[in-house]
C-alpha atoms as a PDB file:
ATOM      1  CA  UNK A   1       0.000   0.000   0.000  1.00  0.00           C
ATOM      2  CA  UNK A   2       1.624   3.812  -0.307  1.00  0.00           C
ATOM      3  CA  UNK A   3       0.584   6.747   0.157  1.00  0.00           C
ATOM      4  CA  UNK A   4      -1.151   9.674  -1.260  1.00  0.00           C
ATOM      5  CA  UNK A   5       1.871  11.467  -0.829  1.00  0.00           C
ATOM      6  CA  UNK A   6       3.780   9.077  -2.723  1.00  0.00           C
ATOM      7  CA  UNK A   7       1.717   8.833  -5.269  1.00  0.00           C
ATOM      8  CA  UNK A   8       1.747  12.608  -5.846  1.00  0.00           C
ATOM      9  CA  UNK A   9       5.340  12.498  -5.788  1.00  0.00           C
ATOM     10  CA  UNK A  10       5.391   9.813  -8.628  1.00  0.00           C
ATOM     11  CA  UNK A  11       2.785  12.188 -10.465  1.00  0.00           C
ATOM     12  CA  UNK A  12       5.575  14.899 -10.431  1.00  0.00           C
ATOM     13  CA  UNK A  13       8.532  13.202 -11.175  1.00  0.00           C
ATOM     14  CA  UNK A  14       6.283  11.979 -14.169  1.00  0.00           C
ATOM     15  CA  UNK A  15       5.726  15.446 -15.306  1.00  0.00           C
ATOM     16  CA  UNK A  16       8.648  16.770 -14.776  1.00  0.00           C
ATOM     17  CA  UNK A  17      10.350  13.305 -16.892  1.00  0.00           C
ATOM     18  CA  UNK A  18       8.014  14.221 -19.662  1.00  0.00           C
ATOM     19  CA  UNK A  19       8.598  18.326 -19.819  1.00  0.00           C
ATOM     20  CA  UNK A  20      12.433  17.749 -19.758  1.00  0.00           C
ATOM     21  CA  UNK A  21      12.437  14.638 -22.403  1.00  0.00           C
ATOM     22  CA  UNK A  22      10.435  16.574 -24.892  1.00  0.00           C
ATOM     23  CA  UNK A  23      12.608  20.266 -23.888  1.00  0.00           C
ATOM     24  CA  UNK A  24      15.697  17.419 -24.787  1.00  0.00           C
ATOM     25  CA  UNK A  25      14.333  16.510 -28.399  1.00  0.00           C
ATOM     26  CA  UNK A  26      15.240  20.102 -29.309  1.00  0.00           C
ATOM     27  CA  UNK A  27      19.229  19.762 -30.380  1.00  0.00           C
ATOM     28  CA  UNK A  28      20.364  23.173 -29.126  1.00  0.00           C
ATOM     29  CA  UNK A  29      20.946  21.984 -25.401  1.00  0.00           C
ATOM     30  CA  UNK A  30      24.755  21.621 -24.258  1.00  0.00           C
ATOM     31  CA  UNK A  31      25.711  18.055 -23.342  1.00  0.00           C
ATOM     32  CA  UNK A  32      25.428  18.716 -19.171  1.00  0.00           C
ATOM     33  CA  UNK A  33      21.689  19.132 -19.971  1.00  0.00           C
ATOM     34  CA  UNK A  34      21.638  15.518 -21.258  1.00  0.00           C
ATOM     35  CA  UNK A  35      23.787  14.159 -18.673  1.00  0.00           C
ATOM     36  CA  UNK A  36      21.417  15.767 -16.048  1.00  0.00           C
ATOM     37  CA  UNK A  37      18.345  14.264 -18.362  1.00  0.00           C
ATOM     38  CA  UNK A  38      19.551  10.989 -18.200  1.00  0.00           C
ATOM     39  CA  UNK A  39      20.155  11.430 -14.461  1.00  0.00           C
ATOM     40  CA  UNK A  40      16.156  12.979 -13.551  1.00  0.00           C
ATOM     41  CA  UNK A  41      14.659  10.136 -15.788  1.00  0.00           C
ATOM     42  CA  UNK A  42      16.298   7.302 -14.178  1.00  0.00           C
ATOM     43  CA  UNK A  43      15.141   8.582 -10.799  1.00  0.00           C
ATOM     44  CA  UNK A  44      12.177   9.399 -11.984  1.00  0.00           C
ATOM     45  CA  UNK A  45      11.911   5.498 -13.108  1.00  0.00           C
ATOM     46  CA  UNK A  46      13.210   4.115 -10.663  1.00  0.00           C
ATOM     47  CA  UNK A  47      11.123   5.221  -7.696  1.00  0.00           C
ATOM     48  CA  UNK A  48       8.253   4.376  -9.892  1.00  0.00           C
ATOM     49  CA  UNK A  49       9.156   0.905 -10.243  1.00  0.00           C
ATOM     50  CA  UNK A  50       9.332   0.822  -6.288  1.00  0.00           C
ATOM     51  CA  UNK A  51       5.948   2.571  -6.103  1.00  0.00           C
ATOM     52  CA  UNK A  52       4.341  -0.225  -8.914  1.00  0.00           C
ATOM     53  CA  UNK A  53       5.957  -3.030  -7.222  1.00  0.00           C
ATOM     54  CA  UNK A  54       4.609  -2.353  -4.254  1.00  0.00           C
ATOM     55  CA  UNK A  55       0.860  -1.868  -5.831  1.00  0.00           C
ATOM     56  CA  UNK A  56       1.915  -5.380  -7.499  1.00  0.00           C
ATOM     57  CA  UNK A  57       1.449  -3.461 -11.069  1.00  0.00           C
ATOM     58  CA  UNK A  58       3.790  -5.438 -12.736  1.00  0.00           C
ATOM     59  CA  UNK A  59       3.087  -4.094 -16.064  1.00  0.00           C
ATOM     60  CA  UNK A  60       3.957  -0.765 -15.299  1.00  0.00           C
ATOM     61  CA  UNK A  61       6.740  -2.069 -12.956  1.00  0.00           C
ATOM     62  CA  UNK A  62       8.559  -3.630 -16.145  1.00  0.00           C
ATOM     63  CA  UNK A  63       8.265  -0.741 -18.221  1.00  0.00           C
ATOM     64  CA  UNK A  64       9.574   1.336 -16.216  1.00  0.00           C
ATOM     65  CA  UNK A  65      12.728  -1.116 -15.809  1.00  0.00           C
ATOM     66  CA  UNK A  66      12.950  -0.809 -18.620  1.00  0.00           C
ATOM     67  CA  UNK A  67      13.187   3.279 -19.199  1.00  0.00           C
ATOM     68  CA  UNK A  68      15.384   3.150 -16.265  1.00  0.00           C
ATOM     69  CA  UNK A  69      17.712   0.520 -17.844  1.00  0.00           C
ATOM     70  CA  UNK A  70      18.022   2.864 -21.466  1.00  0.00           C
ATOM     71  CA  UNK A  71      18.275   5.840 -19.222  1.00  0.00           C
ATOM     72  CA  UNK A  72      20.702   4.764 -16.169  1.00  0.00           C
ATOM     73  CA  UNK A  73      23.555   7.602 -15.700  1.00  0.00           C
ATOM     74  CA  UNK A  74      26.603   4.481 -14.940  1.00  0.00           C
ATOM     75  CA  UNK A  75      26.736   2.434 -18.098  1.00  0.00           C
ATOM     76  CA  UNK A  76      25.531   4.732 -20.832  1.00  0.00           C
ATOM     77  CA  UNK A  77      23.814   3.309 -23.911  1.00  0.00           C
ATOM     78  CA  UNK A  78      24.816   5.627 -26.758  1.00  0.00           C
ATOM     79  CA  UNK A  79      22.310   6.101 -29.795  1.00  0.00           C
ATOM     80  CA  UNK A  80      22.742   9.507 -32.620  1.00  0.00           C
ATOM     81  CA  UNK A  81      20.510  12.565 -31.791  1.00  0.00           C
ATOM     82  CA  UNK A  82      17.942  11.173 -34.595  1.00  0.00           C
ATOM     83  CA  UNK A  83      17.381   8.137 -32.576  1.00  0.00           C
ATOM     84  CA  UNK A  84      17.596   9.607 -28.934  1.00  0.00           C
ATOM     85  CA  UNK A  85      14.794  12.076 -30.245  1.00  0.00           C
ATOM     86  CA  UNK A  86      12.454   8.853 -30.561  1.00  0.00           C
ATOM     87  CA  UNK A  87      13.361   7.541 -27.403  1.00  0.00           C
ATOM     88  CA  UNK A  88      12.249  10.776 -25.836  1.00  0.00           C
ATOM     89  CA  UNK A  89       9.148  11.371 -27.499  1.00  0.00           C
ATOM     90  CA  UNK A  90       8.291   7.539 -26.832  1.00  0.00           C
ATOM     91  CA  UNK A  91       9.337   7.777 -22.771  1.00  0.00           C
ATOM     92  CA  UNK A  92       7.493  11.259 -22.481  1.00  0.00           C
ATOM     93  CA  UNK A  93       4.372   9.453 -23.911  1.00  0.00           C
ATOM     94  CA  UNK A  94       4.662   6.392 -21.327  1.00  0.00           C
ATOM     95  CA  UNK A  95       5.373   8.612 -18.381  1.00  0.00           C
ATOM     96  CA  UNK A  96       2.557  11.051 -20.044  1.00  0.00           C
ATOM     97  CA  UNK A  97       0.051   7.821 -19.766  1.00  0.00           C
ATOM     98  CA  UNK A  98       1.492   6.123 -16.857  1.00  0.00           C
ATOM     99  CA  UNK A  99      -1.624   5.645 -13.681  1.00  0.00           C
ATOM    100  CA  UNK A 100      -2.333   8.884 -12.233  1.00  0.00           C
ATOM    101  CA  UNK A 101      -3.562   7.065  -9.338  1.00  0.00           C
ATOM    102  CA  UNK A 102      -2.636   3.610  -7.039  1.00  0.00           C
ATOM    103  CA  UNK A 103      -4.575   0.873  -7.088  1.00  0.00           C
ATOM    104  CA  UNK A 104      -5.892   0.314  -3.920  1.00  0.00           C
END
């Protein structure tokens, strides 16, 4: 069970994953912006796949393992601008979408 407090947290950390990735799509931004991208979106991932784990929503859980796995700050995966403007725009859409609300 968590919290309404936790769940507006995850609500925020959504939004603010989804402003920045589609700010990052834009290629004017020098590279500390990315690093610092890479570095809110994994966060913001991975305290949602604590928060869906413990609601037992295991679809969202793996998704977000996923994002957080493509977007971890240690072992960068490294894809051209073209392609990193997909992943963006397809991670803004899934935070964008993810449950507003727990399940319980």
């Amino acid at each position: 069970m968590i919290s309404t407090e936790q769940t507006n947290y995850r609500i925020l950390f959504s939004k603010i994953a989804t402003i920045i990735l589609l700010i990052a799509v834009i290629p004017i931004w020098p590279y500390f912006f990315y690093q610092f991208l890479k570095l809110a979106v994994f966060g913001a991932a991975a305290f949602s796949v604590y928060l869906y784990h413990k609601e037992k929503n295991t679809k969202w859980m793996m998704t977000m393992i996923v994002i957080a796995i493509i977007f971890n700050p240690i072992n960068a995966l490294y894809f051209g601008h073209f392609l990193w403007s997909i992943v963006d725009l397809v991670v803004a859409f899934l935070f964008y979408k993810s449950p507003k609300y727990h399940s319980a």
